[in-house]
N, C-alpha and C. Protein backbone atom coordinates (compact mmCIF):
# COMPACT_ATOMS: atom_id res chain seq x y z
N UNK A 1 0.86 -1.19 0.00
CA UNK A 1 0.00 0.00 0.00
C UNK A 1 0.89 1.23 0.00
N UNK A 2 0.47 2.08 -0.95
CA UNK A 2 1.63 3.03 -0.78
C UNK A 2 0.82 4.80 -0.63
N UNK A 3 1.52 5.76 -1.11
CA UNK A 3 0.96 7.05 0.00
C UNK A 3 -0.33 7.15 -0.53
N UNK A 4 -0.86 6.88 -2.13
CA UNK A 4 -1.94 6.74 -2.92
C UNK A 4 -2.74 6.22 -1.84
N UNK A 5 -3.03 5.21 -1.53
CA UNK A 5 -4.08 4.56 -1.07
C UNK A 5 -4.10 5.69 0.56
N UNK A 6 -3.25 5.80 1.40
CA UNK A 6 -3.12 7.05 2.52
C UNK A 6 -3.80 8.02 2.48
N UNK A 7 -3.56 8.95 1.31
CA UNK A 7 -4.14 9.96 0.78
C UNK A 7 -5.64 9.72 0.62
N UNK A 8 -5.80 9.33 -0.27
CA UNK A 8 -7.36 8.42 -0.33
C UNK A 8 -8.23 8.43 0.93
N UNK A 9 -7.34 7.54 1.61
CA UNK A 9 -8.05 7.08 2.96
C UNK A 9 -8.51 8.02 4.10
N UNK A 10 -7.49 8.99 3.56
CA UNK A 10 -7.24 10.39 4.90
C UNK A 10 -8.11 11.32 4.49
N UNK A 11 -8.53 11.20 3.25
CA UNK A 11 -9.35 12.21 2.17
C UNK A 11 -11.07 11.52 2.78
N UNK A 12 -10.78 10.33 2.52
CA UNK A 12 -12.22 9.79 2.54
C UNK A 12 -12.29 9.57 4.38
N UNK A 13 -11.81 9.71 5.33
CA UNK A 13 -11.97 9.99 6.95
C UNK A 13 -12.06 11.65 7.29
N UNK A 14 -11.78 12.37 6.18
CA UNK A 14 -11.98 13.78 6.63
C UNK A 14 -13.52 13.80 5.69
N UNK A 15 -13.58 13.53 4.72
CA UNK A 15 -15.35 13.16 4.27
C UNK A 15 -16.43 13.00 5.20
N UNK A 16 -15.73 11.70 5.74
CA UNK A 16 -16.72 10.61 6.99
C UNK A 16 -17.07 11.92 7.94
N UNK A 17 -15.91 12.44 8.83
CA UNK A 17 -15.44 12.86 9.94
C UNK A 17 -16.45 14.37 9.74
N UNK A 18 -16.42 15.03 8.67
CA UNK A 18 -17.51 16.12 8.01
C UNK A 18 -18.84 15.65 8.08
N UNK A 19 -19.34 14.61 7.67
CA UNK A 19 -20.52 14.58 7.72
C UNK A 19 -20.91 14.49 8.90
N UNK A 20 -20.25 13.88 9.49
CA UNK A 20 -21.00 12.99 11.35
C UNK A 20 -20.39 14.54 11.88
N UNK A 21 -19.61 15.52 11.65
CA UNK A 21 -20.31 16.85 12.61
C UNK A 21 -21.57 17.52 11.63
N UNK A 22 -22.01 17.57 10.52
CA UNK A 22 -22.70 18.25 10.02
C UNK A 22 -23.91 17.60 10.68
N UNK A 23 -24.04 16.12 11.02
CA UNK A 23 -25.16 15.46 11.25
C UNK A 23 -25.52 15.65 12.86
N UNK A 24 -24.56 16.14 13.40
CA UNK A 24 -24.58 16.37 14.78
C UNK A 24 -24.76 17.43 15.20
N UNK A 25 -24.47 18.76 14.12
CA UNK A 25 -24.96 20.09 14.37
C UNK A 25 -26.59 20.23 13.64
N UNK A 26 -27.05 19.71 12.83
CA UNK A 26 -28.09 19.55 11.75
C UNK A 26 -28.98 19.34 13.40
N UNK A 27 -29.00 17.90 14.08
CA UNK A 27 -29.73 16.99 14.94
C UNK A 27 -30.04 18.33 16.33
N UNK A 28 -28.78 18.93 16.86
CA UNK A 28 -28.85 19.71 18.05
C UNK A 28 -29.72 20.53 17.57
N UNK A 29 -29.58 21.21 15.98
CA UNK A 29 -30.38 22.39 15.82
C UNK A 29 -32.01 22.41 15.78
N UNK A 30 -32.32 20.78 15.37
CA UNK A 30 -33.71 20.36 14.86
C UNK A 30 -33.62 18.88 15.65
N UNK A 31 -34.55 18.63 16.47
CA UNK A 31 -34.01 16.84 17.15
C UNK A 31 -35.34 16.18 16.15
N UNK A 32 -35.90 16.85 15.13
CA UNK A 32 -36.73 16.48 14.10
C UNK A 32 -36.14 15.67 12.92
N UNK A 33 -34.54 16.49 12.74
CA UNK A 33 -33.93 15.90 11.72
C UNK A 33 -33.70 14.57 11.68
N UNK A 34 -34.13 14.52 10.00
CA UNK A 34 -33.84 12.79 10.03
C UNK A 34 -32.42 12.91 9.34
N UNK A 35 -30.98 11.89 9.14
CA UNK A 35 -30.20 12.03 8.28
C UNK A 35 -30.19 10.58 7.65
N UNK A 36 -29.01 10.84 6.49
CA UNK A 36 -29.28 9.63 5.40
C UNK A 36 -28.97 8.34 6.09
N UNK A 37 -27.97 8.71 7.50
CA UNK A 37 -27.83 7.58 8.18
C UNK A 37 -28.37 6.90 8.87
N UNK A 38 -29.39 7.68 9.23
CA UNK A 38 -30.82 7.44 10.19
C UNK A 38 -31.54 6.35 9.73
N UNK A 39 -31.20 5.10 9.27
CA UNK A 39 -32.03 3.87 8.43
C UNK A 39 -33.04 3.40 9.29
N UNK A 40 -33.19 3.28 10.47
CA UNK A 40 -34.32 2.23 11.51
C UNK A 40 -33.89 3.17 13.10
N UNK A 41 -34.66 2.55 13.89
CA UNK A 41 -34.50 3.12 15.17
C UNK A 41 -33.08 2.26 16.00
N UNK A 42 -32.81 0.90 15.58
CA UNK A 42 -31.53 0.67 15.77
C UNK A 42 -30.60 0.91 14.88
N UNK A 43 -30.62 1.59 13.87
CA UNK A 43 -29.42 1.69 12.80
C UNK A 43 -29.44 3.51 12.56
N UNK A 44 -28.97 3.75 13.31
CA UNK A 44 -28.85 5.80 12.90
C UNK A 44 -27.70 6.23 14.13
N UNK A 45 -27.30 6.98 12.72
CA UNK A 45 -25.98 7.63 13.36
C UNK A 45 -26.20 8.89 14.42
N UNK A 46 -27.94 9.59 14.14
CA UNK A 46 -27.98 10.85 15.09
C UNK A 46 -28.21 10.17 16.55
N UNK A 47 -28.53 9.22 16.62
CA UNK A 47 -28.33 8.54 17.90
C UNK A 47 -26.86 8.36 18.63
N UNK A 48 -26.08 8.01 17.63
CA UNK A 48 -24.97 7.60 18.25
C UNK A 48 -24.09 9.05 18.49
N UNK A 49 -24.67 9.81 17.50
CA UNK A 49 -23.52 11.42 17.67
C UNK A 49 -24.37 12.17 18.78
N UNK A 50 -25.56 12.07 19.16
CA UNK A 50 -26.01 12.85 20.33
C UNK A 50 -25.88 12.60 21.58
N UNK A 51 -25.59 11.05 21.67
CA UNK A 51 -25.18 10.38 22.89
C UNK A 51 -23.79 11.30 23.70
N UNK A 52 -24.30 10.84 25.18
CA UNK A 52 -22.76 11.36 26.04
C UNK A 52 -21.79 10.92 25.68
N UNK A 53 -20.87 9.94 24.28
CA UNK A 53 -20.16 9.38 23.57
C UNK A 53 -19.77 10.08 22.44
N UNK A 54 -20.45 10.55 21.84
CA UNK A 54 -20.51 11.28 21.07
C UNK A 54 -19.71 12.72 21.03
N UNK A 55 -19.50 13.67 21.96
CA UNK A 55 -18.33 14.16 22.48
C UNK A 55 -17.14 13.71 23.52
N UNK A 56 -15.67 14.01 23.03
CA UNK A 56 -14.45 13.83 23.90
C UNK A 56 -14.80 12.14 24.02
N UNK A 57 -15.81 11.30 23.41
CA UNK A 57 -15.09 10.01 23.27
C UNK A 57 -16.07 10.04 25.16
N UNK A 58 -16.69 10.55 25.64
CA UNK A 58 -17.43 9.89 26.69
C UNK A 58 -16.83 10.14 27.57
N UNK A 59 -15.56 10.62 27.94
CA UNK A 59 -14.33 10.62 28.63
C UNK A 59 -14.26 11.77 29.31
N UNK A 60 -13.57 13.06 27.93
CA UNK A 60 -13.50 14.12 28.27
C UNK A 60 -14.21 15.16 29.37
N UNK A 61 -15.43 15.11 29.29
CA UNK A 61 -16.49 15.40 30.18
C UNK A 61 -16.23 15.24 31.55
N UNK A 62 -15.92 14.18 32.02
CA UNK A 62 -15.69 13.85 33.65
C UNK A 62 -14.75 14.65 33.75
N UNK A 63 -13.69 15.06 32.77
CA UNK A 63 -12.21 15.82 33.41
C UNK A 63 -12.33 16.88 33.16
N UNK A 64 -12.88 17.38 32.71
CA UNK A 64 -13.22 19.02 31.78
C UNK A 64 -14.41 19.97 32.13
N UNK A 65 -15.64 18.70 32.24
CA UNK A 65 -16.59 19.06 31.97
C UNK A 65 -17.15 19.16 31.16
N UNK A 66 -18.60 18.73 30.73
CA UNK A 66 -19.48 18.54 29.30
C UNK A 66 -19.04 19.35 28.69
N UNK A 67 -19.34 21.19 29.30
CA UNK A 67 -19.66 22.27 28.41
C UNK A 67 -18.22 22.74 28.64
N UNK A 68 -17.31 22.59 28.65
CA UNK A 68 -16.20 23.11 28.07
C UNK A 68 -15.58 22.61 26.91
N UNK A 69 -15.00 24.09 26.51
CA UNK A 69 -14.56 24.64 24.59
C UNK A 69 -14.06 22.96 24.06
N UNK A 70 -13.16 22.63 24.96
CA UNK A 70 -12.42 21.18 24.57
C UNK A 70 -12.86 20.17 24.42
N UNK A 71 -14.03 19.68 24.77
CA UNK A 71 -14.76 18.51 24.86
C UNK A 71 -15.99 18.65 23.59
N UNK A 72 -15.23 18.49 22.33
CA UNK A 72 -15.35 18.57 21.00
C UNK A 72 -16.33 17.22 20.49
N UNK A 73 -16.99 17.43 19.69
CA UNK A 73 -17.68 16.25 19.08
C UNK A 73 -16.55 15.35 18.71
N UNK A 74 -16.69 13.75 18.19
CA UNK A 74 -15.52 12.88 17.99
C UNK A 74 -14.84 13.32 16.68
N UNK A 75 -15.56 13.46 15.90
CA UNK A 75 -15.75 13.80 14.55
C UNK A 75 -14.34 15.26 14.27
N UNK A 76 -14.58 15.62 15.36
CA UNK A 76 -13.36 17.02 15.06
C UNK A 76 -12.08 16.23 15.62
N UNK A 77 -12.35 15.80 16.56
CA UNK A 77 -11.00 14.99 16.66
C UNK A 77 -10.74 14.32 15.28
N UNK A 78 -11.15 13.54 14.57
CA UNK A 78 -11.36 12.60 13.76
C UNK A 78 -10.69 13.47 12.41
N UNK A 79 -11.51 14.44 11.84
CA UNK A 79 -10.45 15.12 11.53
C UNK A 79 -9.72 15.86 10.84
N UNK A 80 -8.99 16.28 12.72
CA UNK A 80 -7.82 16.48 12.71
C UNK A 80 -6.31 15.17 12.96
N UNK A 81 -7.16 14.46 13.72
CA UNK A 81 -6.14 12.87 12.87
C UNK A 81 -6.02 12.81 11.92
N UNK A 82 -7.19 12.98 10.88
CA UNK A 82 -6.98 12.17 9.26
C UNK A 82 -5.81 13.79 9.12
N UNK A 83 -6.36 14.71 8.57
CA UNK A 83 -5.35 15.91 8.64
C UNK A 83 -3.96 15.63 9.03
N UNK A 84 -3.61 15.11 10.00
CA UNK A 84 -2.18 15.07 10.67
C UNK A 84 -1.56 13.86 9.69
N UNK A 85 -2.51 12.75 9.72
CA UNK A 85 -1.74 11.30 9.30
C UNK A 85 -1.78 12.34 7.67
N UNK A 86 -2.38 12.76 7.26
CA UNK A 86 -2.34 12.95 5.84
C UNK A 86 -0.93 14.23 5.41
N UNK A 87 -0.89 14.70 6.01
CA UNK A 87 0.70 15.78 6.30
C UNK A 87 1.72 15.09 6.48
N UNK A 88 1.61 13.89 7.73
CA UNK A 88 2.94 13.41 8.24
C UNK A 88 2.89 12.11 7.98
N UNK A 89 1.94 11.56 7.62
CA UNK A 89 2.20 10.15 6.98
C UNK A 89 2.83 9.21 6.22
N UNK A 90 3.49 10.54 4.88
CA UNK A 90 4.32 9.72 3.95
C UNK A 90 5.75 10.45 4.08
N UNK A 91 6.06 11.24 5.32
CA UNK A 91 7.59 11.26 5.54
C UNK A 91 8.17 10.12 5.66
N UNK A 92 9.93 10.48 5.15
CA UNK A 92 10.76 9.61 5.19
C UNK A 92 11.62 9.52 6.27
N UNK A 93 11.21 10.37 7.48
CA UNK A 93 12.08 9.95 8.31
C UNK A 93 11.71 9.20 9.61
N UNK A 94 12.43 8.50 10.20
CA UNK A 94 12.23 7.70 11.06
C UNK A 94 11.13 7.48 12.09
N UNK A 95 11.61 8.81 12.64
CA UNK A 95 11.11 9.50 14.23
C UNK A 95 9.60 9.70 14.01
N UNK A 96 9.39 10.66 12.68
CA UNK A 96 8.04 11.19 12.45
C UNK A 96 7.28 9.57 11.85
N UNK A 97 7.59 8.84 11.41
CA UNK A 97 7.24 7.63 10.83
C UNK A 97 6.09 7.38 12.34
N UNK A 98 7.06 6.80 12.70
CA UNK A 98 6.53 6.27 14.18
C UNK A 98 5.98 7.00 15.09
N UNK A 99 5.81 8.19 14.98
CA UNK A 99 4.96 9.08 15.45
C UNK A 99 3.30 9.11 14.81
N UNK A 100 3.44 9.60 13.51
CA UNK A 100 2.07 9.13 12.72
C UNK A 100 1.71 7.29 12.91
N UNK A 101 2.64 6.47 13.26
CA UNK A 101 2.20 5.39 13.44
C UNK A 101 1.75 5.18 14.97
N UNK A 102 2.15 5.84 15.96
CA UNK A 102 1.52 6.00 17.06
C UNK A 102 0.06 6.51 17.19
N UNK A 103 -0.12 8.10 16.31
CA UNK A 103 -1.37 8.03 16.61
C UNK A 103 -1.85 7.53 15.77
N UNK A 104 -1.40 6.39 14.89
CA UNK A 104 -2.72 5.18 14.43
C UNK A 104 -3.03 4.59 15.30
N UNK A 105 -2.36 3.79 16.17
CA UNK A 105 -2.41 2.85 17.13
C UNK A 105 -3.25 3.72 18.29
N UNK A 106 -3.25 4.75 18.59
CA UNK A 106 -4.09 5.43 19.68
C UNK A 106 -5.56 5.35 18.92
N UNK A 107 -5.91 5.87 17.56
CA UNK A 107 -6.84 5.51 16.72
C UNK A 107 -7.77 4.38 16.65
N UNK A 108 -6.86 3.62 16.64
CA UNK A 108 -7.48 2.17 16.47
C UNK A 108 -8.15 1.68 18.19
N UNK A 109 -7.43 2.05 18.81
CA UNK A 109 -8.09 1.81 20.33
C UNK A 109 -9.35 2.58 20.64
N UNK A 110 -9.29 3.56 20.10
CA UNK A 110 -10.52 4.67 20.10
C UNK A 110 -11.52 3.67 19.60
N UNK A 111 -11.45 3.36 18.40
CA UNK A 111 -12.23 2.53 17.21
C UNK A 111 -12.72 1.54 18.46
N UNK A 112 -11.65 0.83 18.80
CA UNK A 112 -12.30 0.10 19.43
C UNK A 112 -13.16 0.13 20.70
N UNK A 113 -12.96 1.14 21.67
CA UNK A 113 -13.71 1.48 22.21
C UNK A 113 -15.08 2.17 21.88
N UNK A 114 -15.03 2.82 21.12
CA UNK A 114 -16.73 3.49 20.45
C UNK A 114 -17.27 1.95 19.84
N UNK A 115 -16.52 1.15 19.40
CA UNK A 115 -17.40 0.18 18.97
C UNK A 115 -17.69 -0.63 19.33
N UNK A 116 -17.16 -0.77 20.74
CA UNK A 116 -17.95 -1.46 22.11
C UNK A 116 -19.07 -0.86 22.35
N UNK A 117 -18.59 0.60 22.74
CA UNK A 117 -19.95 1.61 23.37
C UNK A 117 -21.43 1.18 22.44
N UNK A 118 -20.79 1.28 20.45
CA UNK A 118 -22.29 1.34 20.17
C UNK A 118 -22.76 -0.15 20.24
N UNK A 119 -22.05 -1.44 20.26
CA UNK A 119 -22.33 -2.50 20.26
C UNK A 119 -23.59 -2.52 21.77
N UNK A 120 -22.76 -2.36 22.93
CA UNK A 120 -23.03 -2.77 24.22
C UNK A 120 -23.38 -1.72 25.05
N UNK A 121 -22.87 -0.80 24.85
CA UNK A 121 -23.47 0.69 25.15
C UNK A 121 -25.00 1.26 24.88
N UNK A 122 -25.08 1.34 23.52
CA UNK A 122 -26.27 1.97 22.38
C UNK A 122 -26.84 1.27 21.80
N UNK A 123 -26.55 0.01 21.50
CA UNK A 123 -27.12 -0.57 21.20
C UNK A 123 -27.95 -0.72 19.98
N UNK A 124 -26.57 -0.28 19.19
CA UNK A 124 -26.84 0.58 17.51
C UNK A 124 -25.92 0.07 16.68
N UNK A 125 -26.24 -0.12 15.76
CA UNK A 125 -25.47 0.41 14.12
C UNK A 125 -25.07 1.69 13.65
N UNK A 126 -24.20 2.36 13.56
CA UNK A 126 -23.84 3.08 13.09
C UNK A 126 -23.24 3.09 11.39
N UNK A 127 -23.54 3.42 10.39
CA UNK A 127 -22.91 3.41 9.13
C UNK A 127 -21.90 4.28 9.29
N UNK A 128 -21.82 5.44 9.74
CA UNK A 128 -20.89 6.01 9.68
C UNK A 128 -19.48 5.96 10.20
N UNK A 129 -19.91 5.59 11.84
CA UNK A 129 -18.60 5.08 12.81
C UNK A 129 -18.70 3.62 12.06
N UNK A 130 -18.92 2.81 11.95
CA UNK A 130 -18.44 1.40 11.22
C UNK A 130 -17.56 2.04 10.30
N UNK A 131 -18.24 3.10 9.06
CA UNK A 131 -16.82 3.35 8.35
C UNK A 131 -15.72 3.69 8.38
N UNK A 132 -15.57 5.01 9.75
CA UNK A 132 -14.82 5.35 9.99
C UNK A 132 -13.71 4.31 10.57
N UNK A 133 -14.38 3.28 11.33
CA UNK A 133 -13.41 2.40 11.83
C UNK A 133 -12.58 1.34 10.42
N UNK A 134 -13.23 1.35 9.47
CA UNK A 134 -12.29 0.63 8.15
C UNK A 134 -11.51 1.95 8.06
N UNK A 135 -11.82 2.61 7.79
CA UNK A 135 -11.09 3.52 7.52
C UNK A 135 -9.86 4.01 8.36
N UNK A 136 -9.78 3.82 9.86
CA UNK A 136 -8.75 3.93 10.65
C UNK A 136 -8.29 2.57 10.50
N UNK A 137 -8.81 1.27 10.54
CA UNK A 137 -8.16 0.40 9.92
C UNK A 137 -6.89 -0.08 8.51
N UNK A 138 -7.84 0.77 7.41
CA UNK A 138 -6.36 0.94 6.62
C UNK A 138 -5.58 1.91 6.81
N UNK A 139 -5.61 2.79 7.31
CA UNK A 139 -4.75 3.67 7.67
C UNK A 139 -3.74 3.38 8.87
N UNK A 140 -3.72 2.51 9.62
CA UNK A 140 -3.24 2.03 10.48
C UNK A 140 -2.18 0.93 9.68
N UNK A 141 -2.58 0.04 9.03
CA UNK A 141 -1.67 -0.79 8.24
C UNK A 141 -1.22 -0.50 7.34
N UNK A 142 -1.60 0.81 6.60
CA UNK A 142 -0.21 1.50 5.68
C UNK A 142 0.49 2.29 6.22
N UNK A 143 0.05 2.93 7.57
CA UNK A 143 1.18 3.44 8.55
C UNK A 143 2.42 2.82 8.53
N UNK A 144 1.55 1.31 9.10
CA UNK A 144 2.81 0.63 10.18
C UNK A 144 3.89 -0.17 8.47
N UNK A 145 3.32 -0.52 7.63
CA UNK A 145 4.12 -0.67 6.27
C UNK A 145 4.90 0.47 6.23
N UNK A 146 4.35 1.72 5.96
CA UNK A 146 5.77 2.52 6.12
C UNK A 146 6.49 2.80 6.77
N UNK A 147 6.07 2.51 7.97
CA UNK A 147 7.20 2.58 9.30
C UNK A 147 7.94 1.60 9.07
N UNK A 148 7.84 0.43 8.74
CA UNK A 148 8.72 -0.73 8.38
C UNK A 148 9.46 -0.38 7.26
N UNK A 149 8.94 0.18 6.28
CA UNK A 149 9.66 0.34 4.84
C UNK A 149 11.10 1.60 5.53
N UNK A 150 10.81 2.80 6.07
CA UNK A 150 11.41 3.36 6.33
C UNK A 150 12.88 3.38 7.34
N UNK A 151 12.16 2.43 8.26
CA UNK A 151 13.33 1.62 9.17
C UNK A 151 14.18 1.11 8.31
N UNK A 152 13.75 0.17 7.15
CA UNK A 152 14.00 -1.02 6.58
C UNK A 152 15.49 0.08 5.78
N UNK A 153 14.99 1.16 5.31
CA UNK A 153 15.45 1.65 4.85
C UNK A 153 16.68 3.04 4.93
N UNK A 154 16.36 3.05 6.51
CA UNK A 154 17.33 4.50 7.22
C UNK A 154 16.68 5.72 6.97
N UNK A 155 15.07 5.92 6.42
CA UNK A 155 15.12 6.83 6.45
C UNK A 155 15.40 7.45 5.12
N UNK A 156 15.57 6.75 4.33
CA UNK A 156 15.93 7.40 3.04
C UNK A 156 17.50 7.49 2.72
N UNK A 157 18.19 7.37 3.57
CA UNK A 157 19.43 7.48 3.58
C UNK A 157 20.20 7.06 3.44
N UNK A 158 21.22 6.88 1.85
CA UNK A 158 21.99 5.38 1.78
C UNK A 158 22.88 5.38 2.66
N UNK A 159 23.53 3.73 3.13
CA UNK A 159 24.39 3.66 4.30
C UNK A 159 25.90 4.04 3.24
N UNK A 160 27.05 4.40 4.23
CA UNK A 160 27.86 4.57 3.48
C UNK A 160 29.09 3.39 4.02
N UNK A 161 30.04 2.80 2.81
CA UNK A 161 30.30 1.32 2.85
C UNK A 161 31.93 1.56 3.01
């Protein structure tokens, strides 16, 4: 997988990551609104983005407080990940490699936690967080490929003999 498919991926998680706040500001403004994700009363995403989950990841709140500036819908976090991996993702050097491959790996734990919450939590389908989680999924394994390619490689830097 190479930066092509990255790009793509980071393009199509800042897509995802746009709609689920548009669908979450749309829902606060009107709790009438229906969105395209809204399929059944167990399958809709304005459920899952209005939930106490739905900002700071469920978390933030206890340490912050609901209504403070920082305790952001997931979706802005979301991104500004894809944003970051998509800037620093296809450097050649080492340090930053494994840095964008770190916050995949923080990513992917997220993933997995919201997709407990809506499993066992909410007790929902989400189309949107399901995608987002393929989507931090390949992005996570063309990370860690280039972190390997780059190691593999010094960095870009031929050795001298």
């Amino acid at each position: 997988m190479g930066s092509g498919v990255r790009v793509a991926f980071c393009l199509a998680g800042i897509a995802i990551s746009c709609y689920a706040l548009y669908v979450e500001q749309m829902h606060q403004a009107d709790e009438e609104y229906v969105a395209l994700c809204d399929v059944s009363e167990h399958v809709s995403c304005s459920k899952v983005f209005s939930s106490k989950w739905g900002r700071g990841f469920g978390l933030l709140g206890y340490f912050i407080g609901n209504e403070h500036p920082l305790n952001l819908p997931n979706s802005a976090f979301g991104i500004c990940f894809y944003l970051y991996v998509l800037v620093t993702g296809g450097v050649r050097h080492p340090l930053l490699a494994y840095v964008a491959l770190l916050a995949c790996v923080v990513s992917m734990a997220g993933s997995a936690y919201l997709a407990y919450v809506l499993r066992f939590e909410l007790h929902d389908f989400c189309l949107v967080c399901v995608s987002s989680y393929v989507v931090n999924t390949v992005i996570f394994a063309n990370s860690a490929l280039h972190a390997c390619e780059v190691n593999r490689k010094g960095g870009g830097k031929q050795k001298r003999r």
